[in-house]
N, C-alpha and C. Protein backbone atom coordinates (compact mmCIF):
# COMPACT_ATOMS: atom_id res chain seq x y z
N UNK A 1 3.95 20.83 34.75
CA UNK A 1 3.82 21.09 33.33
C UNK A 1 2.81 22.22 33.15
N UNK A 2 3.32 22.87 32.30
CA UNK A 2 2.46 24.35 32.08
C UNK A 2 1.25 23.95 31.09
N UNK A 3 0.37 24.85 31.68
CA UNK A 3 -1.57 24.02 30.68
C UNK A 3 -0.86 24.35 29.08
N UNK A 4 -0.21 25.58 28.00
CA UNK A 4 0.35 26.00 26.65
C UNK A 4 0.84 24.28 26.41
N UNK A 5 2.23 24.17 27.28
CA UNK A 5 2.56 22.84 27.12
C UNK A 5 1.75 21.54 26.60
N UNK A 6 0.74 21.74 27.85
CA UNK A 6 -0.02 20.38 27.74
C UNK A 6 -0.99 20.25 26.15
N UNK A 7 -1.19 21.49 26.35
CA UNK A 7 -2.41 21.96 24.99
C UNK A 7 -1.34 21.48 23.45
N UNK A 8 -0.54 22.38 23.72
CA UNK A 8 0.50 22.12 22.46
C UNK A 8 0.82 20.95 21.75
N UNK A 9 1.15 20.04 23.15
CA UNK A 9 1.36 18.55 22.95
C UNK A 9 -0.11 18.05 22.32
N UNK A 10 -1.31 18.16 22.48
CA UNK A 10 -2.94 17.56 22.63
C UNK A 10 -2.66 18.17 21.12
N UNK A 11 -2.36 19.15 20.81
CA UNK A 11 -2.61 19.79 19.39
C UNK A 11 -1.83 18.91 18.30
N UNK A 12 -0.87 19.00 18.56
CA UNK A 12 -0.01 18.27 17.73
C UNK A 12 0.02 16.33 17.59
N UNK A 13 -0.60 15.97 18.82
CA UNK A 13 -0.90 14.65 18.89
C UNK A 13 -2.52 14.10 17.72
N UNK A 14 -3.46 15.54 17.85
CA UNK A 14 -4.25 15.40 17.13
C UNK A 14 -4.10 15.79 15.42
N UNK A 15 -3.47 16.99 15.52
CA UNK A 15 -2.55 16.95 14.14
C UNK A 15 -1.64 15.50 13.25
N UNK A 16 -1.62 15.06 13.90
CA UNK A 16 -1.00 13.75 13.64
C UNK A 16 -1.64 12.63 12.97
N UNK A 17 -3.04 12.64 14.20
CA UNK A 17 -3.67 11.49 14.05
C UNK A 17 -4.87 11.96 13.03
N UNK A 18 -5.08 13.39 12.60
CA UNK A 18 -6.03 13.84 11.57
C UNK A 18 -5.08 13.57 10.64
N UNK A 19 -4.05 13.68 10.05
CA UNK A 19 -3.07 13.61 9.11
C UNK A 19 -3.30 12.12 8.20
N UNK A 20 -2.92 11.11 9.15
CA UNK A 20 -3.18 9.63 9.38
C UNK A 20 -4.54 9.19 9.02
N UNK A 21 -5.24 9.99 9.71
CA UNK A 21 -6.64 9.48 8.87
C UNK A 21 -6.91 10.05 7.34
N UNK A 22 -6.41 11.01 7.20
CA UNK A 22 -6.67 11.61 5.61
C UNK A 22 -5.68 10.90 4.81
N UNK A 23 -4.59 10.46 5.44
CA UNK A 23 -4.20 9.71 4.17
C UNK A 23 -4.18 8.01 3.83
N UNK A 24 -5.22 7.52 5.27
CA UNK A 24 -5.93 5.96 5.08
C UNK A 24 -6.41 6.52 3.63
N UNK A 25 -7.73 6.94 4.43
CA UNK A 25 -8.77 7.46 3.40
C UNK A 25 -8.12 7.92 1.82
N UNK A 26 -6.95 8.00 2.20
CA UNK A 26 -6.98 8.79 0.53
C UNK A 26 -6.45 7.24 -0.04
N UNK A 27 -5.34 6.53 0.61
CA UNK A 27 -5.18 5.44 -0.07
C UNK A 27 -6.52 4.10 -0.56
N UNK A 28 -6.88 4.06 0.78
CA UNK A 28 -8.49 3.71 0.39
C UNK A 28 -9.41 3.62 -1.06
N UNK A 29 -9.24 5.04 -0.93
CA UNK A 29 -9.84 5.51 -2.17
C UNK A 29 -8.97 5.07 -3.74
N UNK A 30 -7.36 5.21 -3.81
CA UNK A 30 -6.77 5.30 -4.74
C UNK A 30 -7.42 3.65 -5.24
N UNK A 31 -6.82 2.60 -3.96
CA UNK A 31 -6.97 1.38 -4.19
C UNK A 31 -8.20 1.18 -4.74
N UNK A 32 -9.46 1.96 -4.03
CA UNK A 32 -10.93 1.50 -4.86
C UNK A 32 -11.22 1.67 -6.18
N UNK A 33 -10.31 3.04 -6.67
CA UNK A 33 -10.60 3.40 -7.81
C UNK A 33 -9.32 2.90 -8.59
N UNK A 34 -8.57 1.94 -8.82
CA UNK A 34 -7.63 1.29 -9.28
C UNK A 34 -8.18 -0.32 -9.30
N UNK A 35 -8.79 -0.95 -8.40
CA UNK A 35 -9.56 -2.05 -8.62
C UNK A 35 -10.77 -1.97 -9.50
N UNK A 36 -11.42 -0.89 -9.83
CA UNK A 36 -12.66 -0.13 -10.09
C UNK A 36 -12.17 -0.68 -11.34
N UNK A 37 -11.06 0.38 -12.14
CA UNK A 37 -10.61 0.19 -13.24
C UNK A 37 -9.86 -1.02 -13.69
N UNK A 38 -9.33 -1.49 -12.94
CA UNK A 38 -8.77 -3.52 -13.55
C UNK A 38 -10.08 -3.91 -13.89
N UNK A 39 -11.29 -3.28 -13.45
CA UNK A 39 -12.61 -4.63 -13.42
C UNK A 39 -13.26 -4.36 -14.45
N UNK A 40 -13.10 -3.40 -15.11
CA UNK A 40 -13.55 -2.01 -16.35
C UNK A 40 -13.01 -2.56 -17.81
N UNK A 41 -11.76 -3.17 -17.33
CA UNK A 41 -10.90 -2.90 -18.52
C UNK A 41 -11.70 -4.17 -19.49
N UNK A 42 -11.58 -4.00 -20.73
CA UNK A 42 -11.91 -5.26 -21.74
C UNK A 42 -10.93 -6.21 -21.48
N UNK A 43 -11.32 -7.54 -21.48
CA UNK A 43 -10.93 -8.80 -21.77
C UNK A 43 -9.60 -9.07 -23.24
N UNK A 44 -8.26 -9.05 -22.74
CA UNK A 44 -7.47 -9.16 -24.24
C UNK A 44 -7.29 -10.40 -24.72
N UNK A 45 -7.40 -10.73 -25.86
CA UNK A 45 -7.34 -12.07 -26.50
C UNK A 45 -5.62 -12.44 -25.97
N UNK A 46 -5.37 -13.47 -25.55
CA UNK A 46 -3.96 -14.46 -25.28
C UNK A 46 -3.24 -14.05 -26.95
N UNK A 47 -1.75 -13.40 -26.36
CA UNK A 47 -1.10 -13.04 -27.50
C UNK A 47 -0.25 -14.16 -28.12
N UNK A 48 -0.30 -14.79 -28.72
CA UNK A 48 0.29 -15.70 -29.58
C UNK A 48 1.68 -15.88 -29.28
N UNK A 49 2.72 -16.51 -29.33
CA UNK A 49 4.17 -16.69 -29.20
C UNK A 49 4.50 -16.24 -31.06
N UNK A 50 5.63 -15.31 -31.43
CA UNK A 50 5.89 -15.01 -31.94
C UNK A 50 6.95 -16.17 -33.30
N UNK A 51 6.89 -17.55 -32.85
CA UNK A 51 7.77 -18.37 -33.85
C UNK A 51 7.51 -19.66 -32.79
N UNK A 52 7.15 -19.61 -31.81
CA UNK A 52 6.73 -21.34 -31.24
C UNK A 52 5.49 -22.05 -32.16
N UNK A 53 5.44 -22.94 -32.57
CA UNK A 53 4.25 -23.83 -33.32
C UNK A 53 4.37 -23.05 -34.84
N UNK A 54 5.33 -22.78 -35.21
CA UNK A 54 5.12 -22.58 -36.71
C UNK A 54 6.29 -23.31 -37.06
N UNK A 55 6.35 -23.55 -38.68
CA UNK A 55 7.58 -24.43 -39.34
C UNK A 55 7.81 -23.50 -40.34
N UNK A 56 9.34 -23.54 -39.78
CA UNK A 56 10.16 -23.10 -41.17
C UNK A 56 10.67 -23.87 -42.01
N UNK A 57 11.37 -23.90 -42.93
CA UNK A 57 12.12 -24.09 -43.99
C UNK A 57 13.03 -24.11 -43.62
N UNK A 58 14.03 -25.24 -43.31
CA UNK A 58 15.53 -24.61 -43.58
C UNK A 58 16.33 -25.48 -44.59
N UNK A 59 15.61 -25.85 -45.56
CA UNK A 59 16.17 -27.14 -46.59
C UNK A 59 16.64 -26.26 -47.74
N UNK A 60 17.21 -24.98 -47.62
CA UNK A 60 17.51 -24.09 -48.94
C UNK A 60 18.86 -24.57 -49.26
């Protein structure tokens, strides 16, 4: 095997594995700053059911 060869292969094996680490790290990050913000957000009051527990009328 020719040393270009061997190098080429070493280059591209590390190209790879730098690739792989920048995009842990970037997901990493998305996830931190997406949990960040669920923990941020205000508290919403429980939305009511729109016609469960009320009485109508239907004696017309």
């Amino acid at each position: 095997m020719e040393l270009s060869s061997f190098m080429s292969a070493q280059v591209a094996s590390l190209q790879q594995t730098l690739q792989m680490s920048i995009l842990d790290k970037t997901l990493n990050l998305g996830t931190q700053g997406t949990v960040e913000l669920l923990k941020s957000m205000p508290t919403q009051p429980a939305a009511t059911h729109p016609h469960k527990g009320t009485v109508i009328d239907v004696s017309v």
